[in-house]
C-alpha atoms as a PDB file:
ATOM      1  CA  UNK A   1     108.451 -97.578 257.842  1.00  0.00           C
ATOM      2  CA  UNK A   2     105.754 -98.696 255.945  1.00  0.00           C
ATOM      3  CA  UNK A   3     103.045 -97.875 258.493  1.00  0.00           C
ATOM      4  CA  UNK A   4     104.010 -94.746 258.705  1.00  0.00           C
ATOM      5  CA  UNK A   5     104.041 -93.752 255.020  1.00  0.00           C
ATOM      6  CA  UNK A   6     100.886 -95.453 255.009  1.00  0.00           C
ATOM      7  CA  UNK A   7      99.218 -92.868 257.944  1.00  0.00           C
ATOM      8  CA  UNK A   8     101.205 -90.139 256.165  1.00  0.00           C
ATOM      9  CA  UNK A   9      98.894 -91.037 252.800  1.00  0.00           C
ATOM     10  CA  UNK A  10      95.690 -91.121 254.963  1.00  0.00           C
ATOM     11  CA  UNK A  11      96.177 -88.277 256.584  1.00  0.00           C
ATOM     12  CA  UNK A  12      97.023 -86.144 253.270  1.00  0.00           C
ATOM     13  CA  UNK A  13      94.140 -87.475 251.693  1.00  0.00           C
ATOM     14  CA  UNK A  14      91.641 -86.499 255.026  1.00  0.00           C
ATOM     15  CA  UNK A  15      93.477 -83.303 255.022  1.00  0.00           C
ATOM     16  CA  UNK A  16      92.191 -82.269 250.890  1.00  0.00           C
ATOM     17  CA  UNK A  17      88.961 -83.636 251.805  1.00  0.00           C
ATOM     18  CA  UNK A  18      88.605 -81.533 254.907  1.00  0.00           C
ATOM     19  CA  UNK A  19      89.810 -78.543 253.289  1.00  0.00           C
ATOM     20  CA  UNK A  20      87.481 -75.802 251.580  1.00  0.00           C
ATOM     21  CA  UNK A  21      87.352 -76.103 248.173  1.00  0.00           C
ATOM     22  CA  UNK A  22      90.338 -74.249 245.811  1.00  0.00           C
ATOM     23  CA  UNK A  23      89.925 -71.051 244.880  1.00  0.00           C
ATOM     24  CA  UNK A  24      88.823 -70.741 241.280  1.00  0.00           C
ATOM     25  CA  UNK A  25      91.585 -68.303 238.867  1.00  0.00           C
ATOM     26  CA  UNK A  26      90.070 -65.128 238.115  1.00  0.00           C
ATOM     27  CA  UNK A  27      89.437 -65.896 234.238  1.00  0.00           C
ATOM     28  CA  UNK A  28      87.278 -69.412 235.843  1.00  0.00           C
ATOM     29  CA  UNK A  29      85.516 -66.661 237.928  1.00  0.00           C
ATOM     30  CA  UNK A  30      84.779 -64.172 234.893  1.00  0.00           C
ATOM     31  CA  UNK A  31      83.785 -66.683 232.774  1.00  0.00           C
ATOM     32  CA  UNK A  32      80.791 -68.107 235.182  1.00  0.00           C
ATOM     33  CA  UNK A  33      79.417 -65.046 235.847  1.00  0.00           C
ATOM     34  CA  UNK A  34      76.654 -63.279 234.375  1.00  0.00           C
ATOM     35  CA  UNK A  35      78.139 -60.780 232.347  1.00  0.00           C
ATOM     36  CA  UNK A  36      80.428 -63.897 230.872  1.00  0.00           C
ATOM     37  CA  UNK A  37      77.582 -66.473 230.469  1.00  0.00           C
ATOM     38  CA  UNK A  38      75.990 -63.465 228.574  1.00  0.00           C
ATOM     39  CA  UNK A  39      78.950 -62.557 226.293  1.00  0.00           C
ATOM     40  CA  UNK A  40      79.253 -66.200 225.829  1.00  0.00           C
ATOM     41  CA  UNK A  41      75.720 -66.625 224.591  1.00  0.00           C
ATOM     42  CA  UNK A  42      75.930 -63.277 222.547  1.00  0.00           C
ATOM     43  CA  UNK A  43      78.865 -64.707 221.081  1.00  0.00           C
ATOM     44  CA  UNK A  44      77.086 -67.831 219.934  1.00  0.00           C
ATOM     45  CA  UNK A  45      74.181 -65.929 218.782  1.00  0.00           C
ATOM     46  CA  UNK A  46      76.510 -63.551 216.583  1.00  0.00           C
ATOM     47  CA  UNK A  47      78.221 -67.095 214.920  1.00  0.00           C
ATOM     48  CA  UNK A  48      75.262 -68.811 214.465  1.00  0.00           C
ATOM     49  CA  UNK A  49      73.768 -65.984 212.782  1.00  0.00           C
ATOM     50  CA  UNK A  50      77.218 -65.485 210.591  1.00  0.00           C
ATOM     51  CA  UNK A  51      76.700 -68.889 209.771  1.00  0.00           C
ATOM     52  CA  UNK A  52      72.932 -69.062 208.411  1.00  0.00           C
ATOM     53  CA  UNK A  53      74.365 -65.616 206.716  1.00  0.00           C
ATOM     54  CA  UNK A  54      76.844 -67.436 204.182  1.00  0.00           C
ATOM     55  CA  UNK A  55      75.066 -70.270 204.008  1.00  0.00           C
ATOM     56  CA  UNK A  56      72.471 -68.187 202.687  1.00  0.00           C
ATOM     57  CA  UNK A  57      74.480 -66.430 200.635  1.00  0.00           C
ATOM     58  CA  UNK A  58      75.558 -69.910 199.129  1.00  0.00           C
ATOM     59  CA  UNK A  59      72.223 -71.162 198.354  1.00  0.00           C
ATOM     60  CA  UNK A  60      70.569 -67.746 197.042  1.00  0.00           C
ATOM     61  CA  UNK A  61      73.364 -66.197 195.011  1.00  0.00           C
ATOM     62  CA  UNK A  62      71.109 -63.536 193.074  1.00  0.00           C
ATOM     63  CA  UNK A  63      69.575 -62.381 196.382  1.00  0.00           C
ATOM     64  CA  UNK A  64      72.415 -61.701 197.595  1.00  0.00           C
ATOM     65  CA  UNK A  65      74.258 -60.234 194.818  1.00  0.00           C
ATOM     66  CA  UNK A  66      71.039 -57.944 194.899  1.00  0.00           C
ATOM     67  CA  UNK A  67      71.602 -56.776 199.060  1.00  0.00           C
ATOM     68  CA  UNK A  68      75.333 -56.504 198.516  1.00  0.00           C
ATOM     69  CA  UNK A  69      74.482 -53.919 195.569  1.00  0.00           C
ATOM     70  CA  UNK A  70      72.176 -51.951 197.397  1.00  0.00           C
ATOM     71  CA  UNK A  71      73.975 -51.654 200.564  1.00  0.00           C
ATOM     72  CA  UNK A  72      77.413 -50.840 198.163  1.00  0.00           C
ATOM     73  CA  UNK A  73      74.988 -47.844 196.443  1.00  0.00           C
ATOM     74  CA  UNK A  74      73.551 -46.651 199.711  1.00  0.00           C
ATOM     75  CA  UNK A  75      77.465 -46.580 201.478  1.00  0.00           C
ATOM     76  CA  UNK A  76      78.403 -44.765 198.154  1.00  0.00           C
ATOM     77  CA  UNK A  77      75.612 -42.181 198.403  1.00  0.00           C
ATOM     78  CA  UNK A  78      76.273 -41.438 202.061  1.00  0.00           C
ATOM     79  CA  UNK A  79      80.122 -41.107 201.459  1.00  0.00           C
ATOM     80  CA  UNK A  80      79.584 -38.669 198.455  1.00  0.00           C
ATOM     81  CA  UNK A  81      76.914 -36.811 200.259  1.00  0.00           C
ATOM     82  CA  UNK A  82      77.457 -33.329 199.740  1.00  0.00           C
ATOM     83  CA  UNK A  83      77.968 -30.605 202.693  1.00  0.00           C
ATOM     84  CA  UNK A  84      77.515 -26.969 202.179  1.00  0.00           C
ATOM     85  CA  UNK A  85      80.698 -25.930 201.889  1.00  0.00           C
ATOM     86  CA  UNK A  86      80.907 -27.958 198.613  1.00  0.00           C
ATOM     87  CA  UNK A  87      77.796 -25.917 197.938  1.00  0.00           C
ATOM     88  CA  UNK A  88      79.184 -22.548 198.471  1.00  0.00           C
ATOM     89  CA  UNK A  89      81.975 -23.741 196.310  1.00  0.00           C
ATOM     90  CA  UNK A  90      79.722 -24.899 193.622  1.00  0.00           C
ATOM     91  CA  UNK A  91      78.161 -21.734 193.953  1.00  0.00           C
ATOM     92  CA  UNK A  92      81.249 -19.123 193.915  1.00  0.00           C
ATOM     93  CA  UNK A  93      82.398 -21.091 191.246  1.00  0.00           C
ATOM     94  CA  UNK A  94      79.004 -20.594 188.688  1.00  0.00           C
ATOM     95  CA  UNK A  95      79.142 -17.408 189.725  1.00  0.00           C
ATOM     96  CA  UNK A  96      82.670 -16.749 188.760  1.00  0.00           C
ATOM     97  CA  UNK A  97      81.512 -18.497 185.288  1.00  0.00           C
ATOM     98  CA  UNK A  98      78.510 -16.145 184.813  1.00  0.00           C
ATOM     99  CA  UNK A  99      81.034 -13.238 185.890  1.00  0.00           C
ATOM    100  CA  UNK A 100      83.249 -13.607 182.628  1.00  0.00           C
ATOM    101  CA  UNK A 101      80.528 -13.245 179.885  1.00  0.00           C
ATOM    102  CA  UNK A 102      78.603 -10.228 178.816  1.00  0.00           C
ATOM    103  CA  UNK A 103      75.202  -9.615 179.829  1.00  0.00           C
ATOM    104  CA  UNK A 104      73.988  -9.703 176.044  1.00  0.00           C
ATOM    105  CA  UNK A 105      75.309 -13.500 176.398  1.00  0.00           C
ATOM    106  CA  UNK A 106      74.247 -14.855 179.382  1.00  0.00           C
ATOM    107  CA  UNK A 107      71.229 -17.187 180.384  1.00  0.00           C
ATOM    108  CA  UNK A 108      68.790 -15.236 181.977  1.00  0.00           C
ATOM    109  CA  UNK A 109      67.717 -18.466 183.540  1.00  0.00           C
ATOM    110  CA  UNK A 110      71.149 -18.705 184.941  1.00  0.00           C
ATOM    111  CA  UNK A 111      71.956 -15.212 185.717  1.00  0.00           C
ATOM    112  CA  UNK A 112      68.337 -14.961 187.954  1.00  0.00           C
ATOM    113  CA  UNK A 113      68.958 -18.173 189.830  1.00  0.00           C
ATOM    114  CA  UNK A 114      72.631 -17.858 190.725  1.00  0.00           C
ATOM    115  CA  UNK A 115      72.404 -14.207 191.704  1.00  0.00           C
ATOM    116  CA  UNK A 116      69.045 -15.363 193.688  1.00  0.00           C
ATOM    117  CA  UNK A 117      71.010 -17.516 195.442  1.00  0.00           C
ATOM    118  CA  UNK A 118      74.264 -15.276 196.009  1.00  0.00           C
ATOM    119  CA  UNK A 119      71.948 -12.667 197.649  1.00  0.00           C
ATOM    120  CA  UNK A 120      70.415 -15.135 199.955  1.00  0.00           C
ATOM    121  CA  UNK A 121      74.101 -16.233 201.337  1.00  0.00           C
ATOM    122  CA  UNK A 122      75.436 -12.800 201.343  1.00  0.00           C
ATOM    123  CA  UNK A 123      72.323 -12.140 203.626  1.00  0.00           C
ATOM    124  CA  UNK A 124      72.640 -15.510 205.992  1.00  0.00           C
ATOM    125  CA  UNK A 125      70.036 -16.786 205.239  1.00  0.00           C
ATOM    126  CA  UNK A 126      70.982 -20.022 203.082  1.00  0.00           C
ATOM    127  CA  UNK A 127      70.091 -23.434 205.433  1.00  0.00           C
ATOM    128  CA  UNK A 128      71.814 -26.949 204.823  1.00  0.00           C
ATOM    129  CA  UNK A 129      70.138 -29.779 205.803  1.00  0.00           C
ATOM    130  CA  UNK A 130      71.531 -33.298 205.843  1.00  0.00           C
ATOM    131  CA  UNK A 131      68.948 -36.297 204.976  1.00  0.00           C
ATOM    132  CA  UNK A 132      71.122 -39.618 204.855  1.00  0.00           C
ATOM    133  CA  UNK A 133      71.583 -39.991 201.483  1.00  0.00           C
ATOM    134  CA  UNK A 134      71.537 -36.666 200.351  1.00  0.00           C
ATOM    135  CA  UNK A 135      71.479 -33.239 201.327  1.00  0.00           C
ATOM    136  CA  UNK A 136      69.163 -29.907 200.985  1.00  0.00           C
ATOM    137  CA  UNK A 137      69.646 -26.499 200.936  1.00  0.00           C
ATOM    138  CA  UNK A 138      66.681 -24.296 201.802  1.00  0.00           C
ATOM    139  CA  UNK A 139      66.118 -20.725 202.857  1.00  0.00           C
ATOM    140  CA  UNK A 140      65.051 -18.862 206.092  1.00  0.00           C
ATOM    141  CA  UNK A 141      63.885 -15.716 206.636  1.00  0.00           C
ATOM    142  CA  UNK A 142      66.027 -14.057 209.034  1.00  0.00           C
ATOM    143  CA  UNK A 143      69.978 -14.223 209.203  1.00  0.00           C
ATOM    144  CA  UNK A 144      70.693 -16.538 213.022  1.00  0.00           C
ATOM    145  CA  UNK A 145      73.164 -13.901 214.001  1.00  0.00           C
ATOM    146  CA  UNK A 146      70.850 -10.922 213.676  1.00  0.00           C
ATOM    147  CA  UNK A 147      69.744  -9.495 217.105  1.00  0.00           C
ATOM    148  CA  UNK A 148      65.769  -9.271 216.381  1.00  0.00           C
ATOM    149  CA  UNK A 149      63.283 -11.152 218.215  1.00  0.00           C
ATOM    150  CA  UNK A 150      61.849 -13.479 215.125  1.00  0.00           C
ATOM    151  CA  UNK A 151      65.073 -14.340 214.188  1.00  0.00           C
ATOM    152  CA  UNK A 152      66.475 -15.828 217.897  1.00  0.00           C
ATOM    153  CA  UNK A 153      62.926 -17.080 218.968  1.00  0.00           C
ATOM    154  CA  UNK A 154      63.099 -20.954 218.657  1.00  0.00           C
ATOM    155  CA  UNK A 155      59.139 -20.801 218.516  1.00  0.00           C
ATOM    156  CA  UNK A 156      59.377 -18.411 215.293  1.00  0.00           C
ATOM    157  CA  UNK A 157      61.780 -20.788 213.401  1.00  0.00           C
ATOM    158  CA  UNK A 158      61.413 -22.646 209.919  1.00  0.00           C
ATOM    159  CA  UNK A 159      58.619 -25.777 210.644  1.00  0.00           C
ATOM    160  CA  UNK A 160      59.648 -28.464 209.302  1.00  0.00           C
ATOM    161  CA  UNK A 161      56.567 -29.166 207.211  1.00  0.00           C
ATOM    162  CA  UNK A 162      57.394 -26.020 205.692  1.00  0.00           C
ATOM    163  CA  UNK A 163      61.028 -26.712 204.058  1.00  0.00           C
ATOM    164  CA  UNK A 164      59.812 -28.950 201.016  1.00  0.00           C
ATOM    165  CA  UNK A 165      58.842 -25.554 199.744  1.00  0.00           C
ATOM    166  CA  UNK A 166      61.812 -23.454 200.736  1.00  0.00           C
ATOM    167  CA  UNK A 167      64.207 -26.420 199.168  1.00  0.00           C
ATOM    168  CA  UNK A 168      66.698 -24.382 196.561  1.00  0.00           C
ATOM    169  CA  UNK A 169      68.941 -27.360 195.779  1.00  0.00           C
ATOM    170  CA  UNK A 170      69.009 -30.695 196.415  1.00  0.00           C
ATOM    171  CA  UNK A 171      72.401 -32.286 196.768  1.00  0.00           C
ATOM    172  CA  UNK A 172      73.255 -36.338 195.779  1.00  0.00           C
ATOM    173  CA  UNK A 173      76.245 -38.750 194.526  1.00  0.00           C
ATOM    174  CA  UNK A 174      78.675 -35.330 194.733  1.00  0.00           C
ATOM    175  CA  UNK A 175      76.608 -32.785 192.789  1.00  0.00           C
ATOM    176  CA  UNK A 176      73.963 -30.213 193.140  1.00  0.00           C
ATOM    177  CA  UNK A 177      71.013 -31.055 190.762  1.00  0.00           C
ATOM    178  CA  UNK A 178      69.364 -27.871 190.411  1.00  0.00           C
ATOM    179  CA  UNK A 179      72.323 -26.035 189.799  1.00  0.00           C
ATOM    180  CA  UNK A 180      74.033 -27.714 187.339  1.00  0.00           C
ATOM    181  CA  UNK A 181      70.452 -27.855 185.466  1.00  0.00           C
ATOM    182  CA  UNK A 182      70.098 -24.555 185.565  1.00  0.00           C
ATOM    183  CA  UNK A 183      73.749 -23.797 184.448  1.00  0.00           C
ATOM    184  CA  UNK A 184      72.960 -25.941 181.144  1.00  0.00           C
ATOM    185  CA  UNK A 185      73.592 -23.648 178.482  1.00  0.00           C
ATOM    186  CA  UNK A 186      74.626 -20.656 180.714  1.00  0.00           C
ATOM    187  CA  UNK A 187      75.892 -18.920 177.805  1.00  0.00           C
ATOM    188  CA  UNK A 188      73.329 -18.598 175.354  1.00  0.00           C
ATOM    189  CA  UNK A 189      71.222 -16.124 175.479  1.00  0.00           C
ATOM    190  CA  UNK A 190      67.634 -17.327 174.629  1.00  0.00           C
ATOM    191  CA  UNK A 191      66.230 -13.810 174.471  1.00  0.00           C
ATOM    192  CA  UNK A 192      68.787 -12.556 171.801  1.00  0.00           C
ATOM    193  CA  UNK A 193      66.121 -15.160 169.328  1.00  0.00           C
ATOM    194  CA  UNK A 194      62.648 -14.552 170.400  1.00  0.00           C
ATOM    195  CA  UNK A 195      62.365 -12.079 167.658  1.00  0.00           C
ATOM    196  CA  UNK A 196      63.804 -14.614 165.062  1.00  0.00           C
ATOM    197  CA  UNK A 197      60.498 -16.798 163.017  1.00  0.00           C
ATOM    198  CA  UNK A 198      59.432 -19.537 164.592  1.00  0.00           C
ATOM    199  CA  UNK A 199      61.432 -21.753 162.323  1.00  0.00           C
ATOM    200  CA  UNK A 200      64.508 -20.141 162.698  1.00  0.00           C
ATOM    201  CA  UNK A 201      64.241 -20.651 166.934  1.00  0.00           C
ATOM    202  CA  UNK A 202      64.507 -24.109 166.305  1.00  0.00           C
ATOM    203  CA  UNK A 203      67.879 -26.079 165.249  1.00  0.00           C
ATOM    204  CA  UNK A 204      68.130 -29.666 164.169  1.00  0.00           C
ATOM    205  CA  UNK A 205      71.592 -31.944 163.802  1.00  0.00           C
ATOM    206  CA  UNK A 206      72.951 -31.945 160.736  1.00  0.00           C
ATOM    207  CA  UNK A 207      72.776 -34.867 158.157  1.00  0.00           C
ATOM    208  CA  UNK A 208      75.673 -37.406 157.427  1.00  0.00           C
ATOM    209  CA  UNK A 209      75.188 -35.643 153.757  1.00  0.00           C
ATOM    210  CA  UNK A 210      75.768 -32.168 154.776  1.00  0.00           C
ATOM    211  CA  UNK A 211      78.675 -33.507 157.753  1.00  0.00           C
ATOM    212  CA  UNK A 212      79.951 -35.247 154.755  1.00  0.00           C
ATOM    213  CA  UNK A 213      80.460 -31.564 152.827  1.00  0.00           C
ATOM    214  CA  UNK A 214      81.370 -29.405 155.214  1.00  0.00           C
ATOM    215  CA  UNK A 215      83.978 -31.600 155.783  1.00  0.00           C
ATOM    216  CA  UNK A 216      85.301 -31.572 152.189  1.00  0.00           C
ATOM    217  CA  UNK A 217      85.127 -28.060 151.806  1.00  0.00           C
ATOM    218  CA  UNK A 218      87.376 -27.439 154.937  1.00  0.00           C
ATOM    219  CA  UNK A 219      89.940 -30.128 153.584  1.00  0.00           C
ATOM    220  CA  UNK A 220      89.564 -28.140 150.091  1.00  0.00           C
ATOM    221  CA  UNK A 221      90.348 -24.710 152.472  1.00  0.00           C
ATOM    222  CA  UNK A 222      93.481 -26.188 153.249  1.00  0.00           C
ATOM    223  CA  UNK A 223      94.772 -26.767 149.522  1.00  0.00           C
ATOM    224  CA  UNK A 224      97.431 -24.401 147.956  1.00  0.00           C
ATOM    225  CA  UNK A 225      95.472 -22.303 145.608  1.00  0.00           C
ATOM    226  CA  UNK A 226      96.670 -22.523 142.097  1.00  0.00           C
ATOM    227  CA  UNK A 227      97.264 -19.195 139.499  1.00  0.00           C
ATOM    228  CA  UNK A 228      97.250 -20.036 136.462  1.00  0.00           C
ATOM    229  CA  UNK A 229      99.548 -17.801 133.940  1.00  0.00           C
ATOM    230  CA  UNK A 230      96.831 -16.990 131.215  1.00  0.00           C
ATOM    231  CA  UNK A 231      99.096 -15.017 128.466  1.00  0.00           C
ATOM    232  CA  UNK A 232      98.908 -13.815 124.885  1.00  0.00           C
ATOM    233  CA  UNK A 233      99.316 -17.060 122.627  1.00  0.00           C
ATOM    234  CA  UNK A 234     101.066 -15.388 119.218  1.00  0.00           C
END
């Protein structure tokens, strides 16, 4: 009984020796191969960098404090990039302003740039351009929908060297520059004061004195006004 549990050992242990070696699982398999030996060492590459990251973050707070800022400004920038149909709504909108006021009160500087500008769309010929950070709008000379020769020829286009001085507006953090800085004072009318002396062109604040008695006289405004009955004394 014994001998024979003993051959049945020995010849178990002959038979795992003699057979071919178990097949490895398929994860064992995926993870020796290249394309796992290089995840793996990607992997370790991406950590160890992570790692020298905060520890450099640790040891040089101000630097980093400095790159977080930068990046934060330069996401913010892209995010409130403006596209042109914020343009063509900044646009419609200035115009609408410009619309409501008389042409004795408007700014001519205002008046010549928007309508400028509302010609060129109605005619197609209005071009947004976006740079990263920012955005341009510049003008071409032919509409892209207009069946003539210059305007479909890809040789005939807008160079590119040539759009720094076609740029109309320059868009950045949500708002059109050139716009708004031409809309400053939209409605006053320089022109209606060009006539006036040289010293009346030319306004300064007032002074804490004279602040000081305007604002008495308009409490004094407000004041019941007293009659008093003057008659015959006997």
């Amino acid at each position: 009984m014994a001998s024979s549990r003993v051959a049945r050992m020995m010849f178990s242990s002959m038979a795992e020796a003699a057979a071919p070696p178990g097949t490895a699982s398929r994860w064992e398999r995926l993870k020796n191969s290249k394309v796992g030996v290089w995840c793996r060492s990607l992997l370790s590459d991406y950590k160890e960098a992570c790692r020298e990251a905060v520890v450099g973050a640790w040891e040089r707070p101000l630097r980093t404090s400095v790159y977080v800022t930068l990046l934060g400004g330069a996401w913010a920038c892209f995010y409130t990039k403006p596209d042109r149909l914020s343009f063509d709504d900044a646009l419609l909108k200035r115009s609408n302003q410009l619309g409501l006021l008389s042409p004795w009160i408007r700014s001519g500087i205002s008046d010549v740039h928007v309508q400028s500008l509302v010609k060129l769309r109605n005619e197609g010929r209005l071009r947004h351009a976006s740079l990263g950070l920012l955005s341009v709008v510049y003008y071409a000379d032919y509409d892209p929908d207009a069946m003539l020769y210059e305007a479909q020829c890809s040789n005939l286009s807008v160079p590119w060297r040539e759009i720094p001085q076609r740029v109309l507006d320059i868009g950045f953090a949500g708002n059109w520059w050139i716009l708004d800085s031409k809309m400053k004072d939209y409605d006053v009318n320089e022109d209606e004061f060009k006539h006036l002396p040289a010293h009346m062109q030319v306004t300064s604040p007032p002074s804490v004195e004279e602040v000081e008695r305007n604002e008495k006289l308009h409490r004094e405004s407000w004041l019941p006004v007293s009659v008093e009955d003057k008659g015959d004394k006997n």
